[in-house]
Protein backbone atom coordinates (compact mmCIF):
# COMPACT_ATOMS: atom_id res chain seq x y z
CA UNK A 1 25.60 -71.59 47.12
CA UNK A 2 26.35 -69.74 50.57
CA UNK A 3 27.78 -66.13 50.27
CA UNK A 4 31.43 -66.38 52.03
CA UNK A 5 31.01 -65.38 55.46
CA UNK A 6 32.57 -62.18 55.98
CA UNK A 7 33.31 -62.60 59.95
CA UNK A 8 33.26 -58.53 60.09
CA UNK A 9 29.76 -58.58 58.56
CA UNK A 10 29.05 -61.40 60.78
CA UNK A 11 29.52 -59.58 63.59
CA UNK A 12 28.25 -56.23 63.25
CA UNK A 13 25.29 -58.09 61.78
CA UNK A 14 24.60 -59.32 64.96
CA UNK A 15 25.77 -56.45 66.67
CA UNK A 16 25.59 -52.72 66.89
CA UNK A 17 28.53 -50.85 67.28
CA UNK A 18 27.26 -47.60 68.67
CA UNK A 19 29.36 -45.14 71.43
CA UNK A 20 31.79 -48.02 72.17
CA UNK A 21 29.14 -50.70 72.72
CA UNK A 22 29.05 -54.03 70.93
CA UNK A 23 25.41 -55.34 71.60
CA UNK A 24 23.25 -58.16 69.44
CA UNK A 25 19.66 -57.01 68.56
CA UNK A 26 17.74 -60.76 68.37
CA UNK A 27 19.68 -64.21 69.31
CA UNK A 28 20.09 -63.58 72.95
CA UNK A 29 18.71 -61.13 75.61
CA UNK A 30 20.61 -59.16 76.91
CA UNK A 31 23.97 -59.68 75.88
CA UNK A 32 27.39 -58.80 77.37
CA UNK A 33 28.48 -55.29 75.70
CA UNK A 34 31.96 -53.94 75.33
CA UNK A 35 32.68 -50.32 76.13
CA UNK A 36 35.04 -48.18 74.98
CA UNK A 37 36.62 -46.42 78.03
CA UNK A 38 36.43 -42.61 77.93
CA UNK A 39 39.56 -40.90 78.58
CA UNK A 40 38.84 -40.03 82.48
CA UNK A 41 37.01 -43.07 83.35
CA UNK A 42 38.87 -46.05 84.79
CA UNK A 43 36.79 -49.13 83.52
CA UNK A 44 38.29 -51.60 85.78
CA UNK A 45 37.29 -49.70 89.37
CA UNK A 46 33.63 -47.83 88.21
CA UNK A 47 33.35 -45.13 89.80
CA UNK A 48 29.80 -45.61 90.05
CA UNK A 49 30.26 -48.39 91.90
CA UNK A 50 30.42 -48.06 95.60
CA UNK A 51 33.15 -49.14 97.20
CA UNK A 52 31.85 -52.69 99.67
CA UNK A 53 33.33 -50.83 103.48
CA UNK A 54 31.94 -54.06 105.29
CA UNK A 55 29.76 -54.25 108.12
CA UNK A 56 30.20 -55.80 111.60
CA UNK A 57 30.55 -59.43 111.91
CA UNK A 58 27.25 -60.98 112.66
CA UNK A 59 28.24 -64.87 114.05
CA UNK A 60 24.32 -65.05 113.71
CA UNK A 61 24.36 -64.94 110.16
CA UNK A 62 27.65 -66.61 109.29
CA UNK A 63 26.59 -69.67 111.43
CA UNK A 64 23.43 -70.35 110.05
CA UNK A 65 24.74 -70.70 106.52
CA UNK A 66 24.27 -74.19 105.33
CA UNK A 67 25.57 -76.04 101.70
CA UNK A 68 23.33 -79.12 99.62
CA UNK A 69 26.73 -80.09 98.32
CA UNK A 70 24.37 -82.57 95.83
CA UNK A 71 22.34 -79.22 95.24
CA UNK A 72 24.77 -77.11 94.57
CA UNK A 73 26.61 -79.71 92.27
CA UNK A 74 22.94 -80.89 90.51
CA UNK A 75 23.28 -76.39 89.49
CA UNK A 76 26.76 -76.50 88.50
CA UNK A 77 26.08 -79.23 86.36
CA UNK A 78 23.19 -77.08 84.27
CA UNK A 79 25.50 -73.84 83.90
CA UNK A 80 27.51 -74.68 80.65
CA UNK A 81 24.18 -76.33 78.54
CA UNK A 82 21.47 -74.02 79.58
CA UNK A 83 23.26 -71.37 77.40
CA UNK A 84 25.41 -71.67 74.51
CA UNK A 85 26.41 -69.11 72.12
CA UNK A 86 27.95 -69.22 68.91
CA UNK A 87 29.67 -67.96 65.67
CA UNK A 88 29.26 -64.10 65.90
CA UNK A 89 27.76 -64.35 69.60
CA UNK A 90 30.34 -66.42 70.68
CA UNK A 91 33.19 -63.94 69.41
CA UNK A 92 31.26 -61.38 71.62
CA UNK A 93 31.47 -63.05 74.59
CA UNK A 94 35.15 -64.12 74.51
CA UNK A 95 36.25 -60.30 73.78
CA UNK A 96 33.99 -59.38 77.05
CA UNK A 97 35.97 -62.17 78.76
CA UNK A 98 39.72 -60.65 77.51
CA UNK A 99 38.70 -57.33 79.19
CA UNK A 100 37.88 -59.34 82.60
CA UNK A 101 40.91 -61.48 83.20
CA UNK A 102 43.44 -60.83 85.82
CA UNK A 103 46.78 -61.62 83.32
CA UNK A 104 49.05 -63.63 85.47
CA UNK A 105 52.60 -64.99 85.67
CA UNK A 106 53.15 -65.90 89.43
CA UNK A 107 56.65 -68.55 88.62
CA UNK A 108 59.12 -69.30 90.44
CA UNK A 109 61.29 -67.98 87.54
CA UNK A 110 59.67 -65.05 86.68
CA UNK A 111 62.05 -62.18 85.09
CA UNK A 112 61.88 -58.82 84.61
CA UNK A 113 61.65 -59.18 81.19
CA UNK A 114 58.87 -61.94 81.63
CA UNK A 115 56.90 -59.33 82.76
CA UNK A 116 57.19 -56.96 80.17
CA UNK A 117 56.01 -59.43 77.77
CA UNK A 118 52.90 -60.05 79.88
CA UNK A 119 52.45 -56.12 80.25
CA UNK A 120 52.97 -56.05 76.15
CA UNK A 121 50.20 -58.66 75.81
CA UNK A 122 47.96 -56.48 78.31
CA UNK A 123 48.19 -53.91 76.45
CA UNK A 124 47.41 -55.34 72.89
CA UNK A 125 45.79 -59.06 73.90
CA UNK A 126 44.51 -59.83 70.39
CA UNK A 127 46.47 -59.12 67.32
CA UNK A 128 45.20 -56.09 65.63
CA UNK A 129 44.25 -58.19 62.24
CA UNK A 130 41.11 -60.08 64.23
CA UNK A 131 40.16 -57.10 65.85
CA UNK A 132 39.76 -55.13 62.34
CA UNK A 133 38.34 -57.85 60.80
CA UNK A 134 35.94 -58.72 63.26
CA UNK A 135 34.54 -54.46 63.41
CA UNK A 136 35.87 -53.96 67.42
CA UNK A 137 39.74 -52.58 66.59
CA UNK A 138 38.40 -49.23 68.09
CA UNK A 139 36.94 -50.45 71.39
CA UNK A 140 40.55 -50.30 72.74
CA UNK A 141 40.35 -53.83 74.15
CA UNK A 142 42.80 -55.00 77.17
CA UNK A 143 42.76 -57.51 79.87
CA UNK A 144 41.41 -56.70 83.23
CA UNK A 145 44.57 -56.44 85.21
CA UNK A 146 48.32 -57.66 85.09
CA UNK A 147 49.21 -59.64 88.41
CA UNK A 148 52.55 -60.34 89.69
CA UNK A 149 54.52 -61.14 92.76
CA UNK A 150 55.36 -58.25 94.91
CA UNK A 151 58.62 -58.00 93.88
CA UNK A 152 57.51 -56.78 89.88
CA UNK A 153 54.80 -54.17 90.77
CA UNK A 154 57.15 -51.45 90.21
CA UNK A 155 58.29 -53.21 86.40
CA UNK A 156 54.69 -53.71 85.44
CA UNK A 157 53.69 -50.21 86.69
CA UNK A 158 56.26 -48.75 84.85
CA UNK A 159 55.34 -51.07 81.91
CA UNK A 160 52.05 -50.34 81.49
CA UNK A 161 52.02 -46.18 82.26
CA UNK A 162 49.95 -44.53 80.28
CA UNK A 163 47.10 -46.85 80.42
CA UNK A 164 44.25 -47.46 82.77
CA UNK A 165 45.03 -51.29 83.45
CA UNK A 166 45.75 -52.33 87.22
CA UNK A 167 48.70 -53.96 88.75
CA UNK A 168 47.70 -56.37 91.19
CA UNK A 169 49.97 -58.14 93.21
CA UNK A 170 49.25 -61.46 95.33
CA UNK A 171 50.75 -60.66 98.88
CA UNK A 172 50.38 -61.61 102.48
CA UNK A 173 52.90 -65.10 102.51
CA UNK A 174 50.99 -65.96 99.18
CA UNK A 175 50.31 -69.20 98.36
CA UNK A 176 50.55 -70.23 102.11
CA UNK A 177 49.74 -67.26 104.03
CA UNK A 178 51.17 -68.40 106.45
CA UNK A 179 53.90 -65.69 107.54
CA UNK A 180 53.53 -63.34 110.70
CA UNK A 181 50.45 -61.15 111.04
CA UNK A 182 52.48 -58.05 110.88
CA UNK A 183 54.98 -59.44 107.76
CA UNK A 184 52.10 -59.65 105.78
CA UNK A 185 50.25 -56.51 106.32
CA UNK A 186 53.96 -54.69 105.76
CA UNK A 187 53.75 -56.59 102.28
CA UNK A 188 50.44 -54.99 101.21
CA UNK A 189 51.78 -51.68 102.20
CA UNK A 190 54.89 -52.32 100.18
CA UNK A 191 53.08 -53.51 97.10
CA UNK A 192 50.44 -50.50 97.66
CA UNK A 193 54.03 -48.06 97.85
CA UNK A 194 55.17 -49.42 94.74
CA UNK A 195 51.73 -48.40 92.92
CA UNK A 196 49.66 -52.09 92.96
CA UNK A 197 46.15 -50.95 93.04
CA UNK A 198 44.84 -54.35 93.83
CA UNK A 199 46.12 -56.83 96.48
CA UNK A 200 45.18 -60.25 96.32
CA UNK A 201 45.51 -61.88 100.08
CA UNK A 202 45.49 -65.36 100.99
CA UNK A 203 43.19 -65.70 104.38
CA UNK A 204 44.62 -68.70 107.01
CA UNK A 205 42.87 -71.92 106.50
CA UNK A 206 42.92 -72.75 109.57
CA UNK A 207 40.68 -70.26 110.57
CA UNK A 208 37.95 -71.73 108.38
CA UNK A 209 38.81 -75.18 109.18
CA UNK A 210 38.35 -74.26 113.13
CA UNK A 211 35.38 -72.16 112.82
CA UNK A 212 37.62 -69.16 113.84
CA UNK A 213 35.43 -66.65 112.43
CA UNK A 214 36.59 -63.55 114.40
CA UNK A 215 40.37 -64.01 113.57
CA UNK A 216 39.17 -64.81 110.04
CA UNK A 217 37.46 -61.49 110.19
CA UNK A 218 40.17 -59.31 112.26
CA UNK A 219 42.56 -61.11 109.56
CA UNK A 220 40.64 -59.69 107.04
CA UNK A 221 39.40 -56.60 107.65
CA UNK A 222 43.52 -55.42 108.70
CA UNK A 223 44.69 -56.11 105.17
CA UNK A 224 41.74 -54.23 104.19
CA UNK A 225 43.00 -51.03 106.44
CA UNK A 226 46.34 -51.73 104.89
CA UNK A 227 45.02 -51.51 101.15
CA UNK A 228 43.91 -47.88 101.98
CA UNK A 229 42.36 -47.30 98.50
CA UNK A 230 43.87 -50.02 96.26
CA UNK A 231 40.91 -52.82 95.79
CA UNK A 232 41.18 -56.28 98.08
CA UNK A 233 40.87 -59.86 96.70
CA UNK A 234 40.24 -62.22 99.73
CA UNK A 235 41.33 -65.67 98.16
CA UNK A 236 40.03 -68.50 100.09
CA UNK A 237 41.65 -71.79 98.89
CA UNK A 238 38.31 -73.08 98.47
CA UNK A 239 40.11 -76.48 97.85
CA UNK A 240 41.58 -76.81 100.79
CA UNK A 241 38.47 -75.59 102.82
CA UNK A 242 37.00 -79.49 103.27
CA UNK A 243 33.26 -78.52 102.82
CA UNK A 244 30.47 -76.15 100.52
CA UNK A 245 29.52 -75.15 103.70
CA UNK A 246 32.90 -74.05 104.90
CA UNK A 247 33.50 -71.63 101.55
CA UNK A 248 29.81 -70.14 101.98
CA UNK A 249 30.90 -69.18 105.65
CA UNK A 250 34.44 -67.57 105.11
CA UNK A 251 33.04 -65.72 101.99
CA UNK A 252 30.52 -64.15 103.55
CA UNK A 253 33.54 -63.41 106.97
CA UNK A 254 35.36 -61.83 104.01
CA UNK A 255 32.68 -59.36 102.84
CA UNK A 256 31.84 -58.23 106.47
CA UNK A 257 35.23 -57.61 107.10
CA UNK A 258 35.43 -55.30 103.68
CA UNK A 259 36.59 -57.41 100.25
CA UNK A 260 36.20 -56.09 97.23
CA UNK A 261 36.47 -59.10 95.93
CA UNK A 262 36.40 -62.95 96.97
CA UNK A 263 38.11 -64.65 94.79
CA UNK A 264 38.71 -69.21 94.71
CA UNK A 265 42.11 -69.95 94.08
CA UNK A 266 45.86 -68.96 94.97
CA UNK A 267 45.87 -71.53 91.87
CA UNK A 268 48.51 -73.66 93.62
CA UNK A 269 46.29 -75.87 95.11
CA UNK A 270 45.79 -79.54 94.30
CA UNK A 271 41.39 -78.45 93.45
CA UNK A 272 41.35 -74.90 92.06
CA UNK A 273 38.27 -72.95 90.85
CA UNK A 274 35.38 -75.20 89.56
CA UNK A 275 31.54 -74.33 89.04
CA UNK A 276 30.28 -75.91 92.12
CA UNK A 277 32.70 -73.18 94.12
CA UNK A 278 31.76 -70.62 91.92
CA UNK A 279 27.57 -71.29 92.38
CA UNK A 280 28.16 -70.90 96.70
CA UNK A 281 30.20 -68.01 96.44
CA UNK A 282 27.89 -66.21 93.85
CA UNK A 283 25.65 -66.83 95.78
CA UNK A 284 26.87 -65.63 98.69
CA UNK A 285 27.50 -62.38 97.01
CA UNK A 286 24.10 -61.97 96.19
CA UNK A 287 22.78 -62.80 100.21
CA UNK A 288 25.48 -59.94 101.00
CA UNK A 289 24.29 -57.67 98.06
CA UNK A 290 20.53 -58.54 99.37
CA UNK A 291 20.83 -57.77 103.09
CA UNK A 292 23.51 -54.53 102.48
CA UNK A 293 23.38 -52.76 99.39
CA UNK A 294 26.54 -53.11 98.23
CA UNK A 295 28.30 -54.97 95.63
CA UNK A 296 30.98 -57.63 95.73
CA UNK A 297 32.95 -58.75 93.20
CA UNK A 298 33.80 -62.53 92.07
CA UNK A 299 37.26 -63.94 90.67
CA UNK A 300 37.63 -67.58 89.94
CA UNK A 301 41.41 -68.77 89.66
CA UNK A 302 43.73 -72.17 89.41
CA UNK A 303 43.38 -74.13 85.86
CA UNK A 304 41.03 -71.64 83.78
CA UNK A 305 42.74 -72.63 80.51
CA UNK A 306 40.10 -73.07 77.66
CA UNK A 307 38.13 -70.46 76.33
CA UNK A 308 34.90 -73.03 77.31
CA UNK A 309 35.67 -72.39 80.67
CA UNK A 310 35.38 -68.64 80.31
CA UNK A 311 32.42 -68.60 78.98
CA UNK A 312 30.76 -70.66 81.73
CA UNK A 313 32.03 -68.36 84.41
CA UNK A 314 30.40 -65.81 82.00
CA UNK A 315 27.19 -67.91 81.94
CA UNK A 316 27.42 -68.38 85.80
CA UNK A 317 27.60 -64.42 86.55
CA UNK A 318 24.58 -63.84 83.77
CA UNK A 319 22.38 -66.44 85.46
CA UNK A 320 23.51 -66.10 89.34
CA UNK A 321 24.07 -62.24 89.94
CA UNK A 322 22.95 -60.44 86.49
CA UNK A 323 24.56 -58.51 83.65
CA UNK A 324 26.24 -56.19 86.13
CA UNK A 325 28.55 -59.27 87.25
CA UNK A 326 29.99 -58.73 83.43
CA UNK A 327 32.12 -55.98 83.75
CA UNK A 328 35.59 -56.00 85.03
CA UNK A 329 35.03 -53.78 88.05
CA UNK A 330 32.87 -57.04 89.39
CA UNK A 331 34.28 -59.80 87.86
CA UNK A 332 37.71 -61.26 86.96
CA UNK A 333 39.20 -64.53 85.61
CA UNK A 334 42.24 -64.92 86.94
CA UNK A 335 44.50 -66.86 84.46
CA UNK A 336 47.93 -66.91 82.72
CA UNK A 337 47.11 -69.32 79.54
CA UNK A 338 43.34 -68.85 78.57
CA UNK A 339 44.27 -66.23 76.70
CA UNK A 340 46.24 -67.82 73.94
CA UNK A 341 42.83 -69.92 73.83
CA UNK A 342 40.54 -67.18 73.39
CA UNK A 343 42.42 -65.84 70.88
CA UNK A 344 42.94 -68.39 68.66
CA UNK A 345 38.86 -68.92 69.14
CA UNK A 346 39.20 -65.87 68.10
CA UNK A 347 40.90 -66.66 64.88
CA UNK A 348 39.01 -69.47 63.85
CA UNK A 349 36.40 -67.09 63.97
CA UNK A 350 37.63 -64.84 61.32
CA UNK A 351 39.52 -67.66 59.21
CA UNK A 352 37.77 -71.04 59.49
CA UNK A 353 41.10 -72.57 61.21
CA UNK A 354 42.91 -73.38 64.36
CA UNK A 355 46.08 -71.67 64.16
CA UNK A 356 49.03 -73.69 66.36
CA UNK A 357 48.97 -72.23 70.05
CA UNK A 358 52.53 -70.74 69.52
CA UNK A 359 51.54 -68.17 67.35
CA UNK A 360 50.08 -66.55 70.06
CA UNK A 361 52.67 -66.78 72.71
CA UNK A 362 52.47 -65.28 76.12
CA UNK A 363 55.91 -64.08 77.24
C-alpha cells in the first residue's frame, strides 16, 4: 500500500529549503526559486537591476519590425504542452506566481474598505495552514504589488506600511487614455505625491494605429519624466492594436522612450492578454535586451483567472527570456481573481480536495 503523502514531505522532497530558496534537485532544470527578502532589500524593484533609461528613437529599427501572425500563433500554441509540472513542482511554481502578480481591484465601486481587504490579502495571500504544511510559512510570501485607481494610493499606502509591497496605480485617462496631454501627466505626479511607486499608463491607440511613432514616443517618454523614480508600465491595448505587427512596433516605441515595463491589457478591452501577444512582446524585450543591455520587464493583464494560465505565462518567460524573467522585479501578472485559484490549487495540494472558491474570498 502507498505511504500517505505528506504534502510537506512532498515538497521539501523535491525541494531544498536553504537561505530562503525553494529549489528542486532532479524533475526539472532549473526551476523557479522563492526568496526570502532580507530586511533592506526591496524584492519587487532589484536593486541589481538597472533601471531601462531608454535610448533615442530609431524609426529605422521600429519600421523594419515585421509579425508571422501564423508563426507566432503555431509558438503560442506549443507554450502550455512543452512543459508541465506537477504535484510538488506544480505547488512551486504557483507560490513563485503569488509573489509576481500585480493584486488588482480597478471597479467602478471600489471602497475604501475594498481596498483594505485587497491590501489584507497582499499581505497574507495564502492562509498560513498551506504554507506550514507545505515547508514555505517562513519565506514571507506576498503578491507582487497592490494596484488601484488613483484616487486609493494614499489608503493602500497607508494599508500596507511596514512592508516592502508596491502601490501601483493605473493613471493617465486609464482605460481610454484619452484625456489632455497635460491632465494626464498631472495624474502621474499626483499618484507619485501620494506614494504609488509604479504607474501604469495607457499609450493613445491612435498613435499605433497611424504609425505615429514620434508622438507615441514623446507620449511616452513624458510620463516617464513624470514618474521620476517610481517604475513605468506602458500598457498597449494590444487588442485594440489591429495587427502582431502593430504590438511588436509600439513595444519596442515604449522601451526607447524608457518603460520599465510593457505590459498587454488595461483589461477592459473586448481581447485582453493571450499567448500569441505575450510571444511578440517577449520577444521584443529580448531584441531590446540584445541590442542595449538593459532589461525590460513583461506584465500580461485582462482575464488571467485560472491558475493554468499562470503557469503558462510562467512557461512563456522560462522558454522566451530565461529564469531572470521569474522574479517580480521583471515580471508581473496583473489580475484580481487568479488568486483565489492558485490558492485553492494550493489546497488541493495539501488535502486531496477542491475547497468551494468562497473560502478564499478576495475583498
Amino acid at each position: 500500500m502507498e505511504a500517505k503523502r505528506t504534502p510537506a514531505k512532498a515538497l521539501r522532497d523535491a525541494s531544498s529549503v536553504a537561505g530562503g530558496t525553494l529549489s528542486g534537485a532532479r524533475l526539472l532544470e532549473p526551476r523557479p526559486t522563492l526568496e526570502r527578502p532580507a530586511p533592506a532589500r526591496d524584492p519587487h524593484h532589484d536593486g541589481s537591476l538597472e533601471r531601462n533609461p531608454g535610448t533615442a528613437l530609431d524609426l529605422d529599427v521600429v519600421r523594419a519590425l515585421r509579425v508571422n501572425r501564423s508563426a507566432v500563433e503555431r509558438r503560442a500554441a506549443t507554450i502550455p504542452t512543452r512543459r508541465t509540472v506537477k504535484k510538488q513542482w506544480q505547488a512551486a511554481w504557483l507560490l513563485r506566481a503569488i509573489t509576481c502578480i500585480d493584486l488588482t481591484t480597478l471597479s467602478g465601486d471600489d471602497t475604501p474598505s475594498n481596498v483594505l481587504r485587497l491590501c489584507a490579502k497582499a499581505r497574507r495571500p495564502v492562509r498560513p495552514d498551506l504554507l506550514e504544511a507545505l515547508g514555505v510559512a517562513q519565506l514571507n510570501i506576498t503578491v507582487g504589488a497592490v494596484c488601484v485607481y488613483h484616487r486609493y494610493v494614499a489608503t493602500a499606502v497607508e494599508a500596507l506600511r511596514g512592508t516592502s509591497i508596491p502601490v501601483a496605480a493605473v493613471s493617465t485617462g486609464f482605460p481610454a487614455g484619452l484625456s489632455p496631454l497635460r491632465e494626464r501627466i498631472a495624474e502621474i505626479r499626483a499618484s507619485v505625491d501620494d506614494g504609488a511607486t509604479e504607474i501604469d499608463i495607457v499609450v493613445t491607440r491612435a498613435h499605433v494605429l497611424r504609425g505615429e511613432w514620434n508622438a507615441l514616443y514623446d507620449e511616452v517618454a513624458a510620463f516617464r519624466e513624470a514618474c521620476g523614480d517610481a517604475h513605468l508600465k506602458a500598457i498597449l491595448a494590444t487588442g485594440e492594436l489591429a495587427t502582431l505587427t502593430n504590438v511588436a512596433r509600439a513595444s519596442e516605441v515604449a522601451m526607447m522612450a524608457g518603460a520599465d515595463f510593457i505590459k498587454t491589457s488595461t483589461g477592459k478591452e473586448p481581447m485582453n492578454a493571450t499567448l500569441p501577444y505575450g510571444v511578440v512582446m517577449c520577444r521584443a524585450i529580448r531584441a531590446y535586451e540584445e541590442r542595449t543591455g538593459y532589461k525590460v520587464g513583461f506584465k500580461p493583464a485582462g482575464g488571467i483567472r485560472a491558475a493554468k494560465q499562470a503557469l503558462e505565462y510562467e512557461y512563456l518567460m522560462k522558454e522566451e527570456l530565461g529564469d531572470r524573467w521569474l522574479k517580480p522585479d521583471l515580471f508581473r501578472l496583473g489580475a484580481s481573481a487568479l488568486l483565489t485559484d492558485i490558492e485553492r490549487q494550493l489546497e488541493h495540494f495539501v488535502t486531496g480536495r477542491y475547497s468551494a472558491a468562497h473560502r478564499h474570498p478576495m475583498v
